[in-house]
Protein backbone atom coordinates (compact mmCIF):
# COMPACT_ATOMS: atom_id res chain seq x y z
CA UNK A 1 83.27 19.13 -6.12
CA UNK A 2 84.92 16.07 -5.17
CA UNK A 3 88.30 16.82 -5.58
CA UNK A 4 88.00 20.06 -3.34
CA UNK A 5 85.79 17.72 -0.79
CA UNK A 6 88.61 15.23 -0.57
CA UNK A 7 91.14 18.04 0.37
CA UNK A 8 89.52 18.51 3.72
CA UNK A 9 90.94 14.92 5.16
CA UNK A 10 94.69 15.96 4.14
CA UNK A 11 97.15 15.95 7.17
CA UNK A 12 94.59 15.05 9.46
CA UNK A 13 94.75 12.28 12.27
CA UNK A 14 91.41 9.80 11.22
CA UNK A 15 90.02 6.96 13.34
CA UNK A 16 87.84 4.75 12.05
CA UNK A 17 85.69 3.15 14.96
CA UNK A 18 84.35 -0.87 13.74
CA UNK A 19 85.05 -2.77 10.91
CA UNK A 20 83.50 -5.29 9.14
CA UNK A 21 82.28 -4.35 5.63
CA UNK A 22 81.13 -1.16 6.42
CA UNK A 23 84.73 -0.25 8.64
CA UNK A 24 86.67 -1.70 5.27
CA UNK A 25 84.68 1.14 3.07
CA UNK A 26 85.58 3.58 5.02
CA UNK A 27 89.51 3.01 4.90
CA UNK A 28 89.29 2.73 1.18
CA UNK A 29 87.57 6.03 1.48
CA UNK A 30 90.76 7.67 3.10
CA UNK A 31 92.96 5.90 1.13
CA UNK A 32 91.96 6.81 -1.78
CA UNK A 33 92.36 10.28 -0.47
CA UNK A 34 95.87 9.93 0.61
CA UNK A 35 95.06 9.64 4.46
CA UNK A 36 95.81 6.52 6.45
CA UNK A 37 93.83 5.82 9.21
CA UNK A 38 93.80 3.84 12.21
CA UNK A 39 91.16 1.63 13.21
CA UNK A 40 89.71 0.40 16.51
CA UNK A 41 87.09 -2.63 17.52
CA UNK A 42 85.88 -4.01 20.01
CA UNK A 43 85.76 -7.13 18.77
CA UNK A 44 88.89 -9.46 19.86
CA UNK A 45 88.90 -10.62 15.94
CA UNK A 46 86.90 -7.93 14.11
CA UNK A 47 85.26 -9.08 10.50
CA UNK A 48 87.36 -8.33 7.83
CA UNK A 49 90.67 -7.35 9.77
CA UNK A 50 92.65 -9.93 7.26
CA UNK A 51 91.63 -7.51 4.72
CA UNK A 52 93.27 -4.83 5.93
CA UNK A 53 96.49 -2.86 3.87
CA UNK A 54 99.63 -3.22 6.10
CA UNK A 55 100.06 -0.29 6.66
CA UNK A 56 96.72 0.34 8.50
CA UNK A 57 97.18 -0.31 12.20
CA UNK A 58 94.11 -1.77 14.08
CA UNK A 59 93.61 -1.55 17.79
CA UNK A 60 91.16 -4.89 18.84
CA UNK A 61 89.14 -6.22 21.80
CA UNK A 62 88.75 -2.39 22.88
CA UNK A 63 88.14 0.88 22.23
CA UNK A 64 92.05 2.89 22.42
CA UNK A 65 91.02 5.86 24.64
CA UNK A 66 94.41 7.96 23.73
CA UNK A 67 93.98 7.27 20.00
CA UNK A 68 90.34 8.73 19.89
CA UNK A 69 91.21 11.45 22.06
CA UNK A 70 94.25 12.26 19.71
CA UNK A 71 91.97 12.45 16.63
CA UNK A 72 90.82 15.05 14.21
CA UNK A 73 87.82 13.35 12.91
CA UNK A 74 86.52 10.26 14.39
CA UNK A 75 84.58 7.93 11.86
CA UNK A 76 82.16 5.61 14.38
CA UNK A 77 80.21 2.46 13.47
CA UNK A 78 76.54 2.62 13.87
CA UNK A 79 77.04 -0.17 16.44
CA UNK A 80 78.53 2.10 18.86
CA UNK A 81 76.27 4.39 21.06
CA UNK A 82 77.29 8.46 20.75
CA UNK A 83 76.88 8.12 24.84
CA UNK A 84 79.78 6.18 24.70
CA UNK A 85 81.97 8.04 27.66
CA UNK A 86 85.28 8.05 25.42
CA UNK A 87 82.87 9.42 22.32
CA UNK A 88 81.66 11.79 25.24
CA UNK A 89 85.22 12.82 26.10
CA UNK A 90 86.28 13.06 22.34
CA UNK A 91 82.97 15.41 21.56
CA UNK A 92 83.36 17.75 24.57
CA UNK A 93 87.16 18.04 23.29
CA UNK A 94 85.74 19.35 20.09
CA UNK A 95 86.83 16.43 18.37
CA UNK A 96 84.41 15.77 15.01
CA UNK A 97 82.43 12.26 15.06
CA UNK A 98 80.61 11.14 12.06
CA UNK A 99 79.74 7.83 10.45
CA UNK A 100 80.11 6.73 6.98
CA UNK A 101 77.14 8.43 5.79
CA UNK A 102 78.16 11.70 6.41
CA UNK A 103 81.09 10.80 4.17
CA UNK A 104 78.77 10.23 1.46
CA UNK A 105 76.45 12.97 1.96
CA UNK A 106 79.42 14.63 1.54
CA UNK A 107 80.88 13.55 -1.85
CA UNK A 108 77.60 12.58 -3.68
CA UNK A 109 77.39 14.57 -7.08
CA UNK A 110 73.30 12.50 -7.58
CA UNK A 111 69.96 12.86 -6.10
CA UNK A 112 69.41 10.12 -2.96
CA UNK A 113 66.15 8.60 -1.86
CA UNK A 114 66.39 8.11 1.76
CA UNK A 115 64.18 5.92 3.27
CA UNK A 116 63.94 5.11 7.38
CA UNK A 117 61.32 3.60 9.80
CA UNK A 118 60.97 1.03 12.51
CA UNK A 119 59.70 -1.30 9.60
CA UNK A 120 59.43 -1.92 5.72
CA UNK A 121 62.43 0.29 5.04
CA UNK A 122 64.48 -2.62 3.67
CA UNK A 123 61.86 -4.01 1.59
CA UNK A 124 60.50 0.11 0.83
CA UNK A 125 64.53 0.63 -0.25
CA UNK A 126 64.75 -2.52 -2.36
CA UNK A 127 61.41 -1.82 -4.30
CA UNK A 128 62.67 1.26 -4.92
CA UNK A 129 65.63 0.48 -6.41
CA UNK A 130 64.40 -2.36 -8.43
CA UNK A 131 61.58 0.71 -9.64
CA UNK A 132 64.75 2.29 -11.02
CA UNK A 133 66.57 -0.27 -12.67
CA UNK A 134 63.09 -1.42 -14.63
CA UNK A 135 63.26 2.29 -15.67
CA UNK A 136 66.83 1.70 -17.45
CA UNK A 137 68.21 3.36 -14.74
CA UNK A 138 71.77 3.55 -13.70
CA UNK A 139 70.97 3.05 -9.52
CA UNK A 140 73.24 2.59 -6.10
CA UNK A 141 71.39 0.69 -3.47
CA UNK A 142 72.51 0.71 -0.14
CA UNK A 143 73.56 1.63 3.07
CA UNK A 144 71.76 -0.27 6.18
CA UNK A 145 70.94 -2.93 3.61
CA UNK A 146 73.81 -4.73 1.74
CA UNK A 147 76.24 -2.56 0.22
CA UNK A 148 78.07 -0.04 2.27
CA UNK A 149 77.34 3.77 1.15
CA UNK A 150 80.31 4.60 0.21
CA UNK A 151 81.11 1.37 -2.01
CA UNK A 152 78.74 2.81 -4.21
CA UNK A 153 81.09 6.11 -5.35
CA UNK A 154 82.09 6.70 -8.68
CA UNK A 155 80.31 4.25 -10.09
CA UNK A 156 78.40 6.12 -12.41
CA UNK A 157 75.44 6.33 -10.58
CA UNK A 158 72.77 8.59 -10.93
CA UNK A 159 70.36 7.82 -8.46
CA UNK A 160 70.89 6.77 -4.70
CA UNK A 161 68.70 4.80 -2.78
CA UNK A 162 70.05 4.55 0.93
CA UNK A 163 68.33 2.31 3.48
CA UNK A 164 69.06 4.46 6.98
CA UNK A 165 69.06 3.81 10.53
CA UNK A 166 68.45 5.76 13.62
CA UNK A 167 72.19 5.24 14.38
CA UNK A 168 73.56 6.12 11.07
CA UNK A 169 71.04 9.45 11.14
CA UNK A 170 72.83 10.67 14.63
CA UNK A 171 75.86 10.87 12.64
CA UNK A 172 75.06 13.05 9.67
CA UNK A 173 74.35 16.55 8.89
CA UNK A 174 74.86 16.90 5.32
CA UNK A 175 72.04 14.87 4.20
CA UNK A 176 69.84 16.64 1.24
CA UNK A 177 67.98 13.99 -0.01
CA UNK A 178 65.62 14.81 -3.40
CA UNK A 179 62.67 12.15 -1.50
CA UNK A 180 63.23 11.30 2.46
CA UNK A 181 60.92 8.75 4.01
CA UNK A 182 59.80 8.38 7.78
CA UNK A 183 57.63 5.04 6.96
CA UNK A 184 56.60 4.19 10.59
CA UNK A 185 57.52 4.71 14.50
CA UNK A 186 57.45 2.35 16.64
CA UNK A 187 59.74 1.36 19.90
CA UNK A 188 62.96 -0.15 18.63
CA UNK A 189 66.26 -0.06 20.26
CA UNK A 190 65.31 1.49 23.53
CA UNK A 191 68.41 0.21 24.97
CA UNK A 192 70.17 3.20 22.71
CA UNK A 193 67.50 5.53 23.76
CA UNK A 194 67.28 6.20 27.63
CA UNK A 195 65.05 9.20 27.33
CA UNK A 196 62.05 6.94 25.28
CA UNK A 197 60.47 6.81 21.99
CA UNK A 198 60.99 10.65 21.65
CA UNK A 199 64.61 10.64 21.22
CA UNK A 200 64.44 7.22 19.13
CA UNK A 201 61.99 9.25 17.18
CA UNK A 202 64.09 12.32 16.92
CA UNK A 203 67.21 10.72 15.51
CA UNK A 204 64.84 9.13 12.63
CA UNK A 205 63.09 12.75 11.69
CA UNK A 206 66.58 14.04 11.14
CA UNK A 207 66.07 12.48 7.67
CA UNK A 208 63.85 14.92 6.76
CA UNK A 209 66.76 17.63 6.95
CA UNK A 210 67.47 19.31 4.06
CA UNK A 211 64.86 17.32 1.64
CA UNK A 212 63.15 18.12 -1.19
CA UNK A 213 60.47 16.15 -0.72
CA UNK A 214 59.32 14.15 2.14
CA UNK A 215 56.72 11.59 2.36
CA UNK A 216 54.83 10.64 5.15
CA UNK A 217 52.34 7.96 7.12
CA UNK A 218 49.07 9.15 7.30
CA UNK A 219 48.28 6.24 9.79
CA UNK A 220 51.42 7.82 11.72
CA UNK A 221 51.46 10.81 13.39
CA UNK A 222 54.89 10.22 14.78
CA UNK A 223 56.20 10.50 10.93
CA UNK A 224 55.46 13.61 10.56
CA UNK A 225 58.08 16.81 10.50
CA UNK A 226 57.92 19.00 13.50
CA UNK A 227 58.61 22.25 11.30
CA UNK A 228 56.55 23.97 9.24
CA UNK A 229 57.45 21.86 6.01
CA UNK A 230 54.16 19.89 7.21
CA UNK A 231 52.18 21.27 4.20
CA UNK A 232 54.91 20.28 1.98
CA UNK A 233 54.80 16.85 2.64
CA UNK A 234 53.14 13.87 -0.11
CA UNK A 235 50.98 11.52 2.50
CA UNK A 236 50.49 7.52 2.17
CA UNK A 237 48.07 5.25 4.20
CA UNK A 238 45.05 3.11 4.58
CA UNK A 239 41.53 4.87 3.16
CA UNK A 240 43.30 8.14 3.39
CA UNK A 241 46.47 10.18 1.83
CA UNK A 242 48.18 11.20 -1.64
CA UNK A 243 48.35 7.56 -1.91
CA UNK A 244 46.10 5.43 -0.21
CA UNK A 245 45.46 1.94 -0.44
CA UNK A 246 41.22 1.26 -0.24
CA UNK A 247 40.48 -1.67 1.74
CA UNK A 248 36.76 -1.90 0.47
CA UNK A 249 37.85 -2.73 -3.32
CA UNK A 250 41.81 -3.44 -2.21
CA UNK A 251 43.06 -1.36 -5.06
CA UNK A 252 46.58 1.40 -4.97
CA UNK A 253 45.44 4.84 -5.46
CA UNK A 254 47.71 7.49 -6.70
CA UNK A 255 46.36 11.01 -6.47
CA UNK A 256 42.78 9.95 -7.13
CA UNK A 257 44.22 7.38 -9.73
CA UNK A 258 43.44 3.50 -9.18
CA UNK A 259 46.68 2.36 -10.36
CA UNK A 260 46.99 -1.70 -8.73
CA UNK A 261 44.86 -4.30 -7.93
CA UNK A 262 46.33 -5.55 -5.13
CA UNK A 263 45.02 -9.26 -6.46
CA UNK A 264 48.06 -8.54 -9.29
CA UNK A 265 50.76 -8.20 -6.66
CA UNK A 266 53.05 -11.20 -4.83
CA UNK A 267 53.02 -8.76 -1.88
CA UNK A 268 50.39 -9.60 0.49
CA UNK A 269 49.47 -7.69 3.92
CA UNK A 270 48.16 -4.20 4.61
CA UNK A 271 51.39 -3.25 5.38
CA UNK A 272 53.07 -4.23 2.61
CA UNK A 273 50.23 -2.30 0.62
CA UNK A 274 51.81 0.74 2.62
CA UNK A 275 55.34 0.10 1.80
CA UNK A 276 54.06 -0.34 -2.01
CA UNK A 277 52.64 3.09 -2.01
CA UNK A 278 55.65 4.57 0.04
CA UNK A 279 58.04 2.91 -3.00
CA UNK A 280 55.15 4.45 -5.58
CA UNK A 281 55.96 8.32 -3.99
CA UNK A 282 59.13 7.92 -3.51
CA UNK A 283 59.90 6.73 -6.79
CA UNK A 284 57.29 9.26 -8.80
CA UNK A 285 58.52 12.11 -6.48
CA UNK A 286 62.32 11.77 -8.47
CA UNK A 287 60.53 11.37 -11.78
CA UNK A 288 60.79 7.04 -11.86
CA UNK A 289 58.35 6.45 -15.09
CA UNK A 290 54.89 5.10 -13.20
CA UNK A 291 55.00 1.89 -15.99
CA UNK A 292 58.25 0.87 -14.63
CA UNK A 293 57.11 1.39 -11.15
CA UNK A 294 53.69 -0.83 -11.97
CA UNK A 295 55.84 -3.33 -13.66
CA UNK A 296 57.62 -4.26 -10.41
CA UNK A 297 54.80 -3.64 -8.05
CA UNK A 298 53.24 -6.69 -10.35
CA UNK A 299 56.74 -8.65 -9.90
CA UNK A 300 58.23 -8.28 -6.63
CA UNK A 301 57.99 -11.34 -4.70
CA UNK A 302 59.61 -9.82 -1.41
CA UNK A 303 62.81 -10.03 0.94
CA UNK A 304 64.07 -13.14 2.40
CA UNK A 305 63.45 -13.21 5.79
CA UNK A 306 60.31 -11.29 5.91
CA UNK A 307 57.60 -13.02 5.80
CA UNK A 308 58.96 -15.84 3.71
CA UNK A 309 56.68 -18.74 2.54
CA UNK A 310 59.64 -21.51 3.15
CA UNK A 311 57.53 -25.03 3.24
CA UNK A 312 53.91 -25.40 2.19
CA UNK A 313 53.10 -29.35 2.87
CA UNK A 314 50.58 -31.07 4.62
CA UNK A 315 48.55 -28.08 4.05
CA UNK A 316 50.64 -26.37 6.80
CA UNK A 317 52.79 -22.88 5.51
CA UNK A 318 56.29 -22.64 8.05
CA UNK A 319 56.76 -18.51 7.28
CA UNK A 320 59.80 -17.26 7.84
CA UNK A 321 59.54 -13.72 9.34
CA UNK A 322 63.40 -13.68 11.37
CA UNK A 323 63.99 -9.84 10.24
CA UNK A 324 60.88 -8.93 12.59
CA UNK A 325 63.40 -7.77 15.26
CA UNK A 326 61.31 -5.40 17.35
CA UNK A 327 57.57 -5.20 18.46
CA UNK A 328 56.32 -2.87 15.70
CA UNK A 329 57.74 -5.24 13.07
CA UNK A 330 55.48 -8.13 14.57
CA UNK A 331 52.93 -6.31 15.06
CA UNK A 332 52.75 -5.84 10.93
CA UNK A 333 52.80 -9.47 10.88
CA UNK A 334 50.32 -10.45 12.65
CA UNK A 335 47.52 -7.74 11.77
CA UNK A 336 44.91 -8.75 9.33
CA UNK A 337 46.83 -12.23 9.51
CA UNK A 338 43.77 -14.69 9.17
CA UNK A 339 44.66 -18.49 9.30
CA UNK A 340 41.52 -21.36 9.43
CA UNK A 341 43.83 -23.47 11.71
CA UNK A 342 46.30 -22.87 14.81
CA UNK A 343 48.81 -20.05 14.44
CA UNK A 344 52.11 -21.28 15.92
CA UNK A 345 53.67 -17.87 17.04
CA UNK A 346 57.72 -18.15 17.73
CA UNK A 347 58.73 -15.25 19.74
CA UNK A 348 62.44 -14.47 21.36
CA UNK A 349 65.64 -13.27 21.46
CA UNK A 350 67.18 -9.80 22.99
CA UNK A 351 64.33 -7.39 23.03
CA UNK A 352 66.48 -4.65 23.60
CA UNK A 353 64.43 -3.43 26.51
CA UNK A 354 61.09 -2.87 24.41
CA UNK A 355 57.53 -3.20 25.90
CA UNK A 356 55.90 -6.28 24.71
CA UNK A 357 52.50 -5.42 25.63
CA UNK A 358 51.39 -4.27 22.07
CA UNK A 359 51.35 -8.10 20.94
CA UNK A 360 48.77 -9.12 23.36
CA UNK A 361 46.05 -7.15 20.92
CA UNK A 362 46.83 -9.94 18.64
CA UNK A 363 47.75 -12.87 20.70
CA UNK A 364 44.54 -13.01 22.74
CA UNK A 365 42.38 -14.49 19.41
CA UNK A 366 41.51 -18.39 20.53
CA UNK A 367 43.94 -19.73 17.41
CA UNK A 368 47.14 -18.25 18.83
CA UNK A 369 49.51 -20.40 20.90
CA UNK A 370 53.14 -19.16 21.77
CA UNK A 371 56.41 -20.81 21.61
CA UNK A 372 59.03 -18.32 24.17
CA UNK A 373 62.68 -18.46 23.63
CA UNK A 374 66.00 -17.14 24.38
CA UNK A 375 67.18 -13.73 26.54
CA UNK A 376 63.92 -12.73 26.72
CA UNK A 377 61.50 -15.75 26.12
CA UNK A 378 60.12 -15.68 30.03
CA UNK A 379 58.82 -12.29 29.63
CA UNK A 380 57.22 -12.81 26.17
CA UNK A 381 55.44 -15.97 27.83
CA UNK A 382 53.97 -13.89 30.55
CA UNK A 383 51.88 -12.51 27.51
CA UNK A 384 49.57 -14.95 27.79
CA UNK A 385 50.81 -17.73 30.16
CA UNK A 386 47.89 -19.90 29.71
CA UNK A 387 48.57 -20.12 25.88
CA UNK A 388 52.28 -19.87 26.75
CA UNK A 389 55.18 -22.51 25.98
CA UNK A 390 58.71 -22.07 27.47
CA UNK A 391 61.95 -23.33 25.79
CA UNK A 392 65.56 -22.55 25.52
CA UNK A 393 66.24 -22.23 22.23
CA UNK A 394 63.73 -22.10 18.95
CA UNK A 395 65.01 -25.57 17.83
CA UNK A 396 63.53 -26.80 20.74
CA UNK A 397 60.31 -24.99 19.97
CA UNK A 398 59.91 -26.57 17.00
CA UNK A 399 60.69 -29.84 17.53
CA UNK A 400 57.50 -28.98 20.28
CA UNK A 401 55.53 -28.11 17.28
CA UNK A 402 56.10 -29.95 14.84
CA UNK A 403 54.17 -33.26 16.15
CA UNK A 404 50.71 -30.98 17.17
CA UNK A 405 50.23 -29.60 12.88
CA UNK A 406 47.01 -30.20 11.42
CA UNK A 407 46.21 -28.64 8.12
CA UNK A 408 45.33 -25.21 8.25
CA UNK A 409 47.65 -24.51 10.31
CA UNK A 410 50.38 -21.82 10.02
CA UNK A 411 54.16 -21.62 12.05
CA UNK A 412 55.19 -18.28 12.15
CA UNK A 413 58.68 -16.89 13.08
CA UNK A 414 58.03 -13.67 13.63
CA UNK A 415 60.42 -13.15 17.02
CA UNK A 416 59.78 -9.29 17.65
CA UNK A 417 63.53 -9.49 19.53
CA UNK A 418 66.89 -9.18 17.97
CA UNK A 419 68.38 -12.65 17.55
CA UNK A 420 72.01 -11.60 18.76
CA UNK A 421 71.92 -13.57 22.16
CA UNK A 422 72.00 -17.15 20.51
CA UNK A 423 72.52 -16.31 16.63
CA UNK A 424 75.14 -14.87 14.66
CA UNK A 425 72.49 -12.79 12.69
CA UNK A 426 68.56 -12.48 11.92
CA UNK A 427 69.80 -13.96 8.56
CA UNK A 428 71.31 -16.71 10.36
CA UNK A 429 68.14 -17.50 12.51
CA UNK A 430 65.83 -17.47 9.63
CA UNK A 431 68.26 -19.79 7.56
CA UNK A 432 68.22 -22.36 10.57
CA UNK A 433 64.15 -22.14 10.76
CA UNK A 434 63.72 -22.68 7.06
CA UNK A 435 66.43 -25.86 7.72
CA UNK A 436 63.90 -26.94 10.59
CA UNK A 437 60.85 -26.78 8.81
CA UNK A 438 61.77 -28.90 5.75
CA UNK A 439 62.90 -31.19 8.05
CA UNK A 440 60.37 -31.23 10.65
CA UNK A 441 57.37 -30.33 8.16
């Protein structure tokens, strides 16, 4: 299967569109296959160019309009928009785009779990994975979370579990996943999606494609499939679903089966109850032993960066929640969240043109009071102005703060923006607050 899959890149002109680790995958890929690419970026100094073969040419601080629009097959980062007008000129030329992904979908000889949502799907995708490796399973994790896709070939894998975006769904069609996993919809990346939450939602239901299974959010309607494989689907949710967590006696059921006390888990938070039971279907669904499953339900401490205890002194917890990048993902955060003391809510960054408004729900309890920063820090203020502080930058913020703690009292990074106007990363702004706290705290 491989061999004969590899024979369809032979003679052909291939341009690889972003590098970094992802862009450096992908020219292995063709390598490997005796095609040299090119490669573009936008970037003036792209990550990973001094990794590069020689004889790979890269094009930088642009895309090369005559290069795409000489291609065969156009390989294009996740970062760049398909509305692109040279990715616009290059598809109405007939010219085939796909991302790295597709590549995989292509050449995989093992059954992949694919998991997508607004939220949870990195933490739904590592619990997953770590499900399979308690199981003495041989597992590739990847995708939109660490390793590149296509890293993970001929390894001797024989289970996949791929974290996917919207973006890196727009660019494949041979997806057949054994499990696929919608976990949640909510507005993200609306600067991608003129037409609205419909076309956002669209891209992330093209998961379901081709799948054996799918599993879906009862609390969600906007998870569900719009065909008729509706009756075929394995629900999760809150009182209700194939697997439900109960909030009366906050126990995991599985198919009328109490299988967790949720007192046994590290995990706390309804919805990390939901992305347990997502992990639990997903990973029974493909045959994962349950004991194994349990085992690491019992274990799993969490993701850094999402909702991270980092300092617990002076009877004051600084939580790191920096991969809460959009609305929805804050939202999850604060709901249920009960603190005896003042609730020290950081909120900022690029907001990639999302409406805010769902956070005043939560904001408007008496214990709440906001500390605005960055692109979009004056709009998040306007939330509740008379609660409301105003700085530049989240240092600043905190430095605010950090005089006003009493015990009982909780600082919470939780920014509901992408942190790409004044940090490197999300990683990179939740390193710098956990630096902050243990000094400040």
């Amino acid at each position: 299967m491989v061999g004969l899959q590899a024979q369809q890149y032979q003679g052909k002109n291939v341009v690889i569109i972003g590098l970094g680790l992802t862009g450096l995958s992908c020219v292995q890929f063709f390598l490997t296959r005796g095609v040299v690419p090119r490669v573009m970026d936008t970037r003036a100094v792209p990550p990973g160019i001094d990794k590069l073969p020689d004889n790979v040419i890269c094009h930088s601080g642009s895309l090369n309009d005559e290069w795409l629009l000489q291609a065969d097959l156009i390989v294009a980062s996740p970062g760049i928009a398909l509305a692109t007008k040279q990715l616009q000129l290059a598809a109405n030329k007939g010219i085939e785009i796909v991302g790295d992904i597709e590549l995989f979908c292509r050449e995989v000889d093992a059954p992949i779990v694919a998991i997508t949502g607004s939220n949870g799907k990195s933490t739904v995708t590592s619990l997953v994975g770590e499900m399979a490796k308690a199981a003495g399973i041989s597992v590739g994790v990847g995708g939109n979370i660490g390793i590149p896709a296509l890293s993970l070939l001929n390894q001797g894998h024989s289970l996949y579990v791929l974290e996917l975006s919207s973006f890196q769904l727009e660019t494949t069609s041979s997806l057949q996943a054994a499990a696929a996993t919608v976990l949640n919809i909510s507005e993200d990346h609306m600067d991608r999606y003129p037409l609205g939450l419909e076309q956002y939602r669209a891209a992330k239901l093209r998961i379901y494609d081709n799948a054996q299974h799918c599993i879906v959010n009862a609390q969600d309607v906007l998870t569900l499939p719009t065909d008729h494989r509706l009756n075929q689907c394995t629900s999760f949710g809150l009182n209700n679903g194939d697997y439900y967590f109960d909030t009366q006696k906050r126990v995991l059921i599985a198919k009328g089966e109490t299988v967790l006390d949720a007192s046994e888990m590290h995990l706390t938070g309804q919805h990390n109850y939901m992305n347990a039971l997502a992990a639990l279907a997903l990973a029974d669904t493909v045959g994962i032993p349950r004991e194994a499953s349990i085992k690491v339900l019992k274990e799993y401490a969490g993701l850094v960066h999402r909702f991270q205890l980092v300092l617990f002194n002076n009877g004051v917890r600084w939580i790191n929640d920096s991969k809460a990048t959009n609305v929805g993902s804050t939202e999850a955060a604060l709901n249920g969240l009960h603190v005896d003391g003042t609730i020290y809510l950081l909120l900022g960054g690029d907001g990639k043109s999302a409406d805010f408004s769902p956070l005043k729900n939560y904001i408007s309890a008496d214990n709440y009071r906001l500390y605005c920063f960055g692109r979009d820090g004056k709009q998040l203020a306007e939330l509740a102005p008379e609660k409301s502080v105003l700085t530049e930058t989240m240092e600043q913020s905190l430095r605010q703060i950090a005089p006003l703690l009493k015990t009982g009292d909780m600082v919470l990074l939780s920014p509901a923006c992408a942190s790409l106007d004044q940090f490197k990363s999300f990683e990179q702004r939740g390193d710098i607050f956990a630096q902050l706290a243990k000094e400040l705290g």
